[in-house]
C-alpha atoms as a PDB file:
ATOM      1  CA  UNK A   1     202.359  -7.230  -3.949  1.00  0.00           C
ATOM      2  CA  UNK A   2     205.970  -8.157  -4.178  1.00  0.00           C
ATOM      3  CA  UNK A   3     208.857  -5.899  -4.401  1.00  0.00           C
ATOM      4  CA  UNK A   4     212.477  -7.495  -5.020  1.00  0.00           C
ATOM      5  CA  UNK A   5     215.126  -5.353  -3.670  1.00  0.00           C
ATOM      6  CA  UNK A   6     218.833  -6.136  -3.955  1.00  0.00           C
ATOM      7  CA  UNK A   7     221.119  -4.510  -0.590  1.00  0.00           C
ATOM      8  CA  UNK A   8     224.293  -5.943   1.444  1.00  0.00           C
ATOM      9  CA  UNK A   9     223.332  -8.495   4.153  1.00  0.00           C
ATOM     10  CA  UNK A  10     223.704  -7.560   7.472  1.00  0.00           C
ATOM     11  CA  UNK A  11     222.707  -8.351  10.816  1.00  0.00           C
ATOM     12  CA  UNK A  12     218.644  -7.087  10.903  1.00  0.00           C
ATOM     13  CA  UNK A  13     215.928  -5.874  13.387  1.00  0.00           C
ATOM     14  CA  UNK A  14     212.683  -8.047  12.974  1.00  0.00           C
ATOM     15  CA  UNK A  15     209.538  -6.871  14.252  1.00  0.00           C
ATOM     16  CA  UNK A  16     206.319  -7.955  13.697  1.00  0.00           C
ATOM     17  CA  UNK A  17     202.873  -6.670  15.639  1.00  0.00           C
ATOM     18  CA  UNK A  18     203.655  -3.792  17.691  1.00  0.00           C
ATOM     19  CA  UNK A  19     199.299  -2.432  17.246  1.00  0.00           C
ATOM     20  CA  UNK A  20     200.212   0.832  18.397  1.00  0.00           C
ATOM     21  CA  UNK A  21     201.946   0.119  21.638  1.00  0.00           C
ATOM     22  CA  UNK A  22     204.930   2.694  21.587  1.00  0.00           C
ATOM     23  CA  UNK A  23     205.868   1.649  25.147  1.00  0.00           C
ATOM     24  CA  UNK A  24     206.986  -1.921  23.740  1.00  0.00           C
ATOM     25  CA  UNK A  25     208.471  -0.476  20.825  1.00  0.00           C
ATOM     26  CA  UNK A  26     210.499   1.503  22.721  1.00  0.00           C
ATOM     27  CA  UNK A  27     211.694  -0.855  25.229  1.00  0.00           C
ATOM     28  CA  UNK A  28     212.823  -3.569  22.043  1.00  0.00           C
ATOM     29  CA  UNK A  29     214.803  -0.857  20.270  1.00  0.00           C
ATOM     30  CA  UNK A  30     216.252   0.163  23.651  1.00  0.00           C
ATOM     31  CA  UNK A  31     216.935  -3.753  24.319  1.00  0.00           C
ATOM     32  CA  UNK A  32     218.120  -4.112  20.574  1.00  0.00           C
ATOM     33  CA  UNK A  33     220.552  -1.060  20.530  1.00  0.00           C
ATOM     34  CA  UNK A  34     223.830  -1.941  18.834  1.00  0.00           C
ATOM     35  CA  UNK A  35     222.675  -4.996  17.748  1.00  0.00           C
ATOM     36  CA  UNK A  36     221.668  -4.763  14.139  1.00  0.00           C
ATOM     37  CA  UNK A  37     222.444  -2.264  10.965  1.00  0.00           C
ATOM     38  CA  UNK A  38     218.564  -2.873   9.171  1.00  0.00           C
ATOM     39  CA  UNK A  39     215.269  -3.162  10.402  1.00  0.00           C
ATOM     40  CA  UNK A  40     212.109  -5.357   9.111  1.00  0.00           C
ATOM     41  CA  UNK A  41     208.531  -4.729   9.921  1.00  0.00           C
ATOM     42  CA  UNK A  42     206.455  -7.078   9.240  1.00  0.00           C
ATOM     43  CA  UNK A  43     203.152  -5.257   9.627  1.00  0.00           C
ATOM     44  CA  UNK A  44     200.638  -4.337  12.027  1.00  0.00           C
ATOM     45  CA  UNK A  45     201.678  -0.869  13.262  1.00  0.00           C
ATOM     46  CA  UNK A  46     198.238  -0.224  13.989  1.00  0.00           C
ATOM     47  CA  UNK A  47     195.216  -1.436  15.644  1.00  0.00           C
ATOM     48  CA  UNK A  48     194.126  -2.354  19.538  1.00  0.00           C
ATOM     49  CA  UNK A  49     196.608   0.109  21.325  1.00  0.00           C
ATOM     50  CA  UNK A  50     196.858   3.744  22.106  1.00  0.00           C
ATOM     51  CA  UNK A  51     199.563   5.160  20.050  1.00  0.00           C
ATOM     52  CA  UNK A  52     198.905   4.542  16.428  1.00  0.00           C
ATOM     53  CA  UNK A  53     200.647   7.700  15.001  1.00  0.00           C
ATOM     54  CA  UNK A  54     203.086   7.639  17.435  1.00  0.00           C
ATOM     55  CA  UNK A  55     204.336   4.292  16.023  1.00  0.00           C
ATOM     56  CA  UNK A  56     203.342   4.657  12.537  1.00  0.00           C
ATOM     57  CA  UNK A  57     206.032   8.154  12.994  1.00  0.00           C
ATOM     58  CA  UNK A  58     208.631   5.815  15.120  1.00  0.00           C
ATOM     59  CA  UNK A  59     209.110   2.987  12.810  1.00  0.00           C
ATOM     60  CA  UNK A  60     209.054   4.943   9.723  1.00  0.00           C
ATOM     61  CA  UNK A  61     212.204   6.743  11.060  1.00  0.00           C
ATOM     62  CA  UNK A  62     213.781   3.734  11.527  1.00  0.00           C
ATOM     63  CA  UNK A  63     217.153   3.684   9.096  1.00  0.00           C
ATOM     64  CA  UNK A  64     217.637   0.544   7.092  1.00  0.00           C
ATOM     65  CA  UNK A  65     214.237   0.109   7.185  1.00  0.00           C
ATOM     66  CA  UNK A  66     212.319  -2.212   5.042  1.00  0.00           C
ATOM     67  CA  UNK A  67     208.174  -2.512   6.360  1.00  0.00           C
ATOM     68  CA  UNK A  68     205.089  -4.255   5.397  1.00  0.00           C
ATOM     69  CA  UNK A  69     201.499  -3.668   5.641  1.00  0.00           C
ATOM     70  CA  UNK A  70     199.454  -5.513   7.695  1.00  0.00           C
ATOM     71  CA  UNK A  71     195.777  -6.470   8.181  1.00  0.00           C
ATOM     72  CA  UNK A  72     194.813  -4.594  10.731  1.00  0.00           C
ATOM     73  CA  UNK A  73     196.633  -1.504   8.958  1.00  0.00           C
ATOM     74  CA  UNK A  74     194.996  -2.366   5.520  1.00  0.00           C
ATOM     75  CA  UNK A  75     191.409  -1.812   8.013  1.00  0.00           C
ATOM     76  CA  UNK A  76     192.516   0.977   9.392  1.00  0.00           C
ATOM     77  CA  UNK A  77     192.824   3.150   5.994  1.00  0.00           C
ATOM     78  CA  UNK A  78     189.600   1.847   4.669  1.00  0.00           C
ATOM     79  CA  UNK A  79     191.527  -1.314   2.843  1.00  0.00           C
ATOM     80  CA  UNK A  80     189.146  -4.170   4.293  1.00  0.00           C
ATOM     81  CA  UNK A  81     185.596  -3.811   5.792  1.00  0.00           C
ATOM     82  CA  UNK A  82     185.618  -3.521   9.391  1.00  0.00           C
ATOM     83  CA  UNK A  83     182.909  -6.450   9.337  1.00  0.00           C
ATOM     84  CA  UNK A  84     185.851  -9.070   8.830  1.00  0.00           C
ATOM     85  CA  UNK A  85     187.156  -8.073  12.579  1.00  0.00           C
ATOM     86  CA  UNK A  86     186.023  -9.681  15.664  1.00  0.00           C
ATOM     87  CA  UNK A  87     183.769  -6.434  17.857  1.00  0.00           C
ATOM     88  CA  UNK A  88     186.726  -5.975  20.321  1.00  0.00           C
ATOM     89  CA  UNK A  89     189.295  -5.392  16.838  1.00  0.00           C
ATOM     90  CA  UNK A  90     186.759  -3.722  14.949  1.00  0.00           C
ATOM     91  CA  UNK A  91     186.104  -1.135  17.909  1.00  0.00           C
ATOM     92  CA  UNK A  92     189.793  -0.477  18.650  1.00  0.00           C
ATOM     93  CA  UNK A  93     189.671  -0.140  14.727  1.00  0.00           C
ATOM     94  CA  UNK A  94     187.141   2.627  14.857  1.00  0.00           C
ATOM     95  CA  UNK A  95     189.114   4.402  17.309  1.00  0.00           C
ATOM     96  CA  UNK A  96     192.175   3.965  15.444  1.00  0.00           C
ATOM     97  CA  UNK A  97     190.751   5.280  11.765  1.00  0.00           C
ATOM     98  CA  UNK A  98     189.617   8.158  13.629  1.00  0.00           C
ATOM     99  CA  UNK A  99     192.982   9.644  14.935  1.00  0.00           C
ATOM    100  CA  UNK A 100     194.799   8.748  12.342  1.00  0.00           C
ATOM    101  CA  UNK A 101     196.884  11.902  10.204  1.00  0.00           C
ATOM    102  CA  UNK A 102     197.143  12.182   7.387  1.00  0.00           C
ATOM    103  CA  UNK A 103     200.696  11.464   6.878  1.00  0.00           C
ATOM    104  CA  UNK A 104     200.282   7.967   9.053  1.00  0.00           C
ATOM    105  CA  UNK A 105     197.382   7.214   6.530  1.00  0.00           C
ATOM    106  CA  UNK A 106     199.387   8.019   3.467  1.00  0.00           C
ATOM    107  CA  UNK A 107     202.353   6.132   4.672  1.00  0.00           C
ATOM    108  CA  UNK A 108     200.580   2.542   5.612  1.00  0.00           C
ATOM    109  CA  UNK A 109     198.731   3.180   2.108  1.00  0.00           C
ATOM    110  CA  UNK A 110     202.409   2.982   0.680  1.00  0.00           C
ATOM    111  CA  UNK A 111     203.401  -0.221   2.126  1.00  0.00           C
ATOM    112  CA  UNK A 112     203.003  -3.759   0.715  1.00  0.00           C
ATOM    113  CA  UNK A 113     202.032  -6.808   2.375  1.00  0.00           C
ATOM    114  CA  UNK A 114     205.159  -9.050   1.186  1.00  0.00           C
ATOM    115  CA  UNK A 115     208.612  -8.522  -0.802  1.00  0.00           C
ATOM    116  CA  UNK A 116     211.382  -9.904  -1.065  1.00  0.00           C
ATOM    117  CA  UNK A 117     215.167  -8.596   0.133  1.00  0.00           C
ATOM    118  CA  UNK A 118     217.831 -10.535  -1.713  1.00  0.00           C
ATOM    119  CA  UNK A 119     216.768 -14.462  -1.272  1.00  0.00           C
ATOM    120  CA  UNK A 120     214.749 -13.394   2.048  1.00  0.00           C
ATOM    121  CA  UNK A 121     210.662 -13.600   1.287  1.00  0.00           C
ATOM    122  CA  UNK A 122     208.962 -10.867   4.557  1.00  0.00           C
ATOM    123  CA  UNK A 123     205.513 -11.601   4.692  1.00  0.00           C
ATOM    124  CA  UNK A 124     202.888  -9.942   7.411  1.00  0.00           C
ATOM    125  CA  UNK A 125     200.708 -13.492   7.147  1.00  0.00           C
ATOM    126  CA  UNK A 126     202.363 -16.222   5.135  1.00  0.00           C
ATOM    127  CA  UNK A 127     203.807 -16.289   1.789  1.00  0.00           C
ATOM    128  CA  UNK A 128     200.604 -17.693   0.356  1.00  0.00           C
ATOM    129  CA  UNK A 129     198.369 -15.279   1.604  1.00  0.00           C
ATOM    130  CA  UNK A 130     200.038 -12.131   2.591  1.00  0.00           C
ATOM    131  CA  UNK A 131     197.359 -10.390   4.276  1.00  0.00           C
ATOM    132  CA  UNK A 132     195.349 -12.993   6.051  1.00  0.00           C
ATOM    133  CA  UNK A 133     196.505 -16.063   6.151  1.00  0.00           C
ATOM    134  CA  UNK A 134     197.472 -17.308  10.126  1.00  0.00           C
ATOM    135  CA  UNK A 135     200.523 -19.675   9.794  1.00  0.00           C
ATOM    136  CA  UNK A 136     199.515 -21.139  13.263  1.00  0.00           C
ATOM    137  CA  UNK A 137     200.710 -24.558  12.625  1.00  0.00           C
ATOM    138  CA  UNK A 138     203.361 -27.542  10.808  1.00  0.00           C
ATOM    139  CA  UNK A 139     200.482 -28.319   8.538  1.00  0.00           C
ATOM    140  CA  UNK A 140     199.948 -24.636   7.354  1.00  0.00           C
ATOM    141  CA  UNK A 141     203.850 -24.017   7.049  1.00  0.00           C
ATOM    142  CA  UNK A 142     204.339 -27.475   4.713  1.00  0.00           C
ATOM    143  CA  UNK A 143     201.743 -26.049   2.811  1.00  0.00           C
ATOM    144  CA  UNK A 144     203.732 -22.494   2.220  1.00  0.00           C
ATOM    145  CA  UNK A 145     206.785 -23.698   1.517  1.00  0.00           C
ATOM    146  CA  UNK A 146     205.392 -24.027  -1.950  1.00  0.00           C
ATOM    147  CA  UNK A 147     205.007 -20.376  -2.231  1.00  0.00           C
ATOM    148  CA  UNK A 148     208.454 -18.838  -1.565  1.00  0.00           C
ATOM    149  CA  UNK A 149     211.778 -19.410  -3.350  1.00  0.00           C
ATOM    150  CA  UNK A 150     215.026 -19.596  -1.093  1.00  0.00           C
ATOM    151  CA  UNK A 151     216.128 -20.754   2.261  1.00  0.00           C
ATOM    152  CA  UNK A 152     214.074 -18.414   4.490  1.00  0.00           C
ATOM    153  CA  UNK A 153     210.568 -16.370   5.014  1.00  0.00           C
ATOM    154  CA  UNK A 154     209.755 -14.538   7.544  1.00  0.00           C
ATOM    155  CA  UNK A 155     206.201 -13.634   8.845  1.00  0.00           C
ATOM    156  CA  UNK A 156     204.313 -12.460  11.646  1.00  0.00           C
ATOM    157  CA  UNK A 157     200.488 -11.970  12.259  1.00  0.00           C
ATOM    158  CA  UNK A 158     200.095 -14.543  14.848  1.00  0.00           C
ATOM    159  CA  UNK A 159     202.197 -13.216  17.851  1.00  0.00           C
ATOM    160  CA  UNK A 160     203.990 -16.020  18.774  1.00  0.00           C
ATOM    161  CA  UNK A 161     207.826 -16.972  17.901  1.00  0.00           C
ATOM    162  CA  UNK A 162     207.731 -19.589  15.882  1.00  0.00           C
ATOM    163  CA  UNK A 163     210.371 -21.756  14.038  1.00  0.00           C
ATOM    164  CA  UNK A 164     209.272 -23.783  11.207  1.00  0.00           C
ATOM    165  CA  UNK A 165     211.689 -26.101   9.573  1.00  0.00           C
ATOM    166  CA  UNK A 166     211.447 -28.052   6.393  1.00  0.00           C
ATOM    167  CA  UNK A 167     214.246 -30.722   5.294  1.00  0.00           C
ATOM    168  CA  UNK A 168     214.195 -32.940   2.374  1.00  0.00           C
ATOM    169  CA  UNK A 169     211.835 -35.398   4.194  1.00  0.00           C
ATOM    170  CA  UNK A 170     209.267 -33.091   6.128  1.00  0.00           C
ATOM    171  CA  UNK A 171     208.078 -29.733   7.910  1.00  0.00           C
ATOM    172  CA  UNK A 172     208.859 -29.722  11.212  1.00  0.00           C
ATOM    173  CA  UNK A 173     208.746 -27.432  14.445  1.00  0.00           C
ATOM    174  CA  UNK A 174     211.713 -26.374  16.309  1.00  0.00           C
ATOM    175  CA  UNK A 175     212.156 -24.687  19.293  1.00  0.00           C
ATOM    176  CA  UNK A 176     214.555 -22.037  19.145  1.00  0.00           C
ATOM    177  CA  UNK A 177     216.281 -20.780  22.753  1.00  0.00           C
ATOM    178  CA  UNK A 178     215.784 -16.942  23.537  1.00  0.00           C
ATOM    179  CA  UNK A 179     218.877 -14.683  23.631  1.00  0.00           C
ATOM    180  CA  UNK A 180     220.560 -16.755  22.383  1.00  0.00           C
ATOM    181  CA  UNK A 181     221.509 -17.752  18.360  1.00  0.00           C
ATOM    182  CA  UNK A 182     220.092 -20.583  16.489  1.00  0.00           C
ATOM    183  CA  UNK A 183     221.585 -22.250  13.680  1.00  0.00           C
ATOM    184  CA  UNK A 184     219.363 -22.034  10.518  1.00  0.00           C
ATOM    185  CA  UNK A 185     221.179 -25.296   9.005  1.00  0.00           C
ATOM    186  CA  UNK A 186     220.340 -27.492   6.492  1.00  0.00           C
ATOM    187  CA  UNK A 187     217.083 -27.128   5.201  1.00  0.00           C
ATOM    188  CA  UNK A 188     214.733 -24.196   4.966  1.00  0.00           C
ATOM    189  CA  UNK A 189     212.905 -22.076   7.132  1.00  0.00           C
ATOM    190  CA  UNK A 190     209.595 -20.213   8.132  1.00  0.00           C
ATOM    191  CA  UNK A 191     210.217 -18.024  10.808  1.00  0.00           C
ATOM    192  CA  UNK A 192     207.751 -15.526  13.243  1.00  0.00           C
ATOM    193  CA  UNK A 193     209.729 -13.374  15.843  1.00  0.00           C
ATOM    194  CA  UNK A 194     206.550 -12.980  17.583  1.00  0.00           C
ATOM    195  CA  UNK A 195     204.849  -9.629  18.910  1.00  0.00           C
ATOM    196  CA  UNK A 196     206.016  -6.874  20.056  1.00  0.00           C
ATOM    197  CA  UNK A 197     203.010  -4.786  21.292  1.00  0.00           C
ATOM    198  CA  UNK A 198     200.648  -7.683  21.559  1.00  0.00           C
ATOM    199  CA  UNK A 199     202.259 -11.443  22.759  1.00  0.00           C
ATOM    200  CA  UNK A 200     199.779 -14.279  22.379  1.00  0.00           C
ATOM    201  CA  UNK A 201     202.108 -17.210  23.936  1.00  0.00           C
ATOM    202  CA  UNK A 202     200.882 -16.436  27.193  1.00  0.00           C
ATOM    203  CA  UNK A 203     204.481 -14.245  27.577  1.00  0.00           C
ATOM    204  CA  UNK A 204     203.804 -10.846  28.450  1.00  0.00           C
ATOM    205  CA  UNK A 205     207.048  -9.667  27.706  1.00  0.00           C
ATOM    206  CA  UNK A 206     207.626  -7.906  23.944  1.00  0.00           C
ATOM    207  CA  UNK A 207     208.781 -10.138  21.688  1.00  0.00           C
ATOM    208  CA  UNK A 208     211.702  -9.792  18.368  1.00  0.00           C
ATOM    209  CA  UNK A 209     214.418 -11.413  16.987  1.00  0.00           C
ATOM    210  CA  UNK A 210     217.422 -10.970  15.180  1.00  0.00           C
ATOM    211  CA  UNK A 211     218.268 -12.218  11.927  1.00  0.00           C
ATOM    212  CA  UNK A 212     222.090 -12.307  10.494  1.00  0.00           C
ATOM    213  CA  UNK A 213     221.737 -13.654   6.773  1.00  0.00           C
ATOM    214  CA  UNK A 214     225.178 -13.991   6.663  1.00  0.00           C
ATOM    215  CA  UNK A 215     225.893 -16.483   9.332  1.00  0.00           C
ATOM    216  CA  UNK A 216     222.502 -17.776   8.704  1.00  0.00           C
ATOM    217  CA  UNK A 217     221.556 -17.470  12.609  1.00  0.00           C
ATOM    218  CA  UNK A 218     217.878 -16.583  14.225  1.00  0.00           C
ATOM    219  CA  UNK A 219     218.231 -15.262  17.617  1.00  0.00           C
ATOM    220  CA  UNK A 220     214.750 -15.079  19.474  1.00  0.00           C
ATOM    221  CA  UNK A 221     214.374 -12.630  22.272  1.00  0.00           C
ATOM    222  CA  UNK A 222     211.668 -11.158  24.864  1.00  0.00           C
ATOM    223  CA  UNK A 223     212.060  -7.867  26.743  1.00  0.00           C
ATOM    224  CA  UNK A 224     209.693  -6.146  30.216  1.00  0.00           C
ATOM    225  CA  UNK A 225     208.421  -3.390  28.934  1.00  0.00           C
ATOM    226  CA  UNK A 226     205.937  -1.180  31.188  1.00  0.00           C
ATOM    227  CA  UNK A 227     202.201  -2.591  30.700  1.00  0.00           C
ATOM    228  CA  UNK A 228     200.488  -0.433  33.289  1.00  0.00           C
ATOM    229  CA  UNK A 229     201.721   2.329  31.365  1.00  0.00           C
ATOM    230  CA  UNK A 230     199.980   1.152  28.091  1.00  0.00           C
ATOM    231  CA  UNK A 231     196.945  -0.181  29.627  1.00  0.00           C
ATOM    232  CA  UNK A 232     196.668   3.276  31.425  1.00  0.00           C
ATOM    233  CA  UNK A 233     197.008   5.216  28.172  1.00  0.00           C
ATOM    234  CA  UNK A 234     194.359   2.530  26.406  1.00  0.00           C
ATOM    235  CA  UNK A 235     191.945   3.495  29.190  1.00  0.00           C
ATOM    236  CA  UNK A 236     192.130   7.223  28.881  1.00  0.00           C
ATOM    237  CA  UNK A 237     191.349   7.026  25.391  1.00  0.00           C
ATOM    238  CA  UNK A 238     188.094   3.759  26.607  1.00  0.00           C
ATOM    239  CA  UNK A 239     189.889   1.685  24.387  1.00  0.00           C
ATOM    240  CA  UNK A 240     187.994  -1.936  25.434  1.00  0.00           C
ATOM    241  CA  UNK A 241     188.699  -3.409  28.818  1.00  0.00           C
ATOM    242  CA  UNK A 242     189.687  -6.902  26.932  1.00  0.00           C
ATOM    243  CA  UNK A 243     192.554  -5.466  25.325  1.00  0.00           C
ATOM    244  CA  UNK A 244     193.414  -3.838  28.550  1.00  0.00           C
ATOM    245  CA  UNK A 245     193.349  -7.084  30.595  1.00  0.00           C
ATOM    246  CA  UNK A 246     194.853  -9.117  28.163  1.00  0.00           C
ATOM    247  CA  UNK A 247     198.284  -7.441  28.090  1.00  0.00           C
ATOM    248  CA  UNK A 248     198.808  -8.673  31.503  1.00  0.00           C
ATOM    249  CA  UNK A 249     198.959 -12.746  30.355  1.00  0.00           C
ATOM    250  CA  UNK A 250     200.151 -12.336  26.480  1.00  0.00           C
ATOM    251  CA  UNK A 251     197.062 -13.808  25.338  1.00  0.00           C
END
């Protein structure tokens, strides 16, 4: 599904991944404060952590908020089989479609999987395939490039920051420096701010980025949040160990 909505640019919030991990939510909004007027989520509220209503109630508040659905909040409402989900997702799954309110069900049924803000194409996966599709390498962003209009898309689902770059000539990867801005010159642009509640670039710390449309900058950044506190939560509720453990080395 894409929606086309027309607003001012201005300097915006992107997060992507938090899976129910209110801790790092918190501590990239705290990190974040003052920094941007709009907010984009780009799916996965839900799924492997312990506070799926918790976040589905924090981001929603968010003002200037524009949010996506994402796979693993599409399984939680009953949207995809379970089946598709490797055990250790499909379990945290389970735990997470049974604790869910109603209003946290109703809302990620409301959300779409891509649109498109003024020029700007927000995907949860890739342009191609909203939903599913890992853009994990140059290969898989030339081949997307195809499938948005304008200068930029952003998307998440893999949970590592990633800067994808295509010029007249090719797609390349470029490595943009955290905390600080990067230039999104000539060219266009796929870009992933990374996870916030679940880094897989062997980074622990939560990861988001800022995008400013107007002076066409990408500034990548990673912020300590408090895993024990998480993992302690995920064990109360025997949430499995390998989700636990894995928090410690982003992976």
């Amino acid at each position: 599904m894409i929606v086309w909505l027309a607003e001012s640019l201005m300097r915006t919030l992107v997060i992507a991944d938090i899976h129910a991990n209110l801790t790092a939510l918190e501590a990239v909004l705290a990190d974040a404060q003052g920094a941007f007027d709009t907010v984009w989520c780009l799916g996965d509220l839900v799924g492997y952590g312990p506070d799926p209503n918790e976040c589905v109630q924090r981001v929603r508040a968010l003002k200037g908020l524009v949010c996506l659905s994402g796979n693993h909040d599409h399984a939680a409402i009953g949207r995809i089989d379970l089946d598709t989900f490797n055990p250790l997702a499909a379990t945290a799954l389970r735990w997470t479609a049974s604790g869910l309110k109603a209003a946290s069900r109703d809302y990620l049924d409301s959300l779409p999987s891509m649109q498109v803000i003024n020029e700007t194409t927000v995907a949860h996966g890739s342009p191609r395939h909203p939903v599913w599709e890992y853009i994990f390498d140059v290969g898989l962003a030339a081949e997307n490039f195809a499938h948005f209009s304008g200068v930029v898309c952003l998307v998440g689902h893999t949970h590592t920051p990633r800067v994808y770059h295509r010029d007249s000539n090719r797609c390349h990867e470029k490595i943009a420096p955290v905390g600080k801005p990067f230039s999104l010159s000539a060219g266009r642009y796929i870009l992933n701010p990374g996870g916030v509640g679940q880094p897989r670039d062997r980074n622990p710390l939560a990861a988001y980025a800022l995008f400013d449309p107007d002076s066409a900058s990408w500034e990548q950044r990673r912020v300590a949040y408090d895993i024990a506190e998480t993992q302690r939560r995920m064990q109360a509720h025997g949430l499995p160990e390998a989700l636990i453990t894995r928090l410690d080395f982003g992976v």
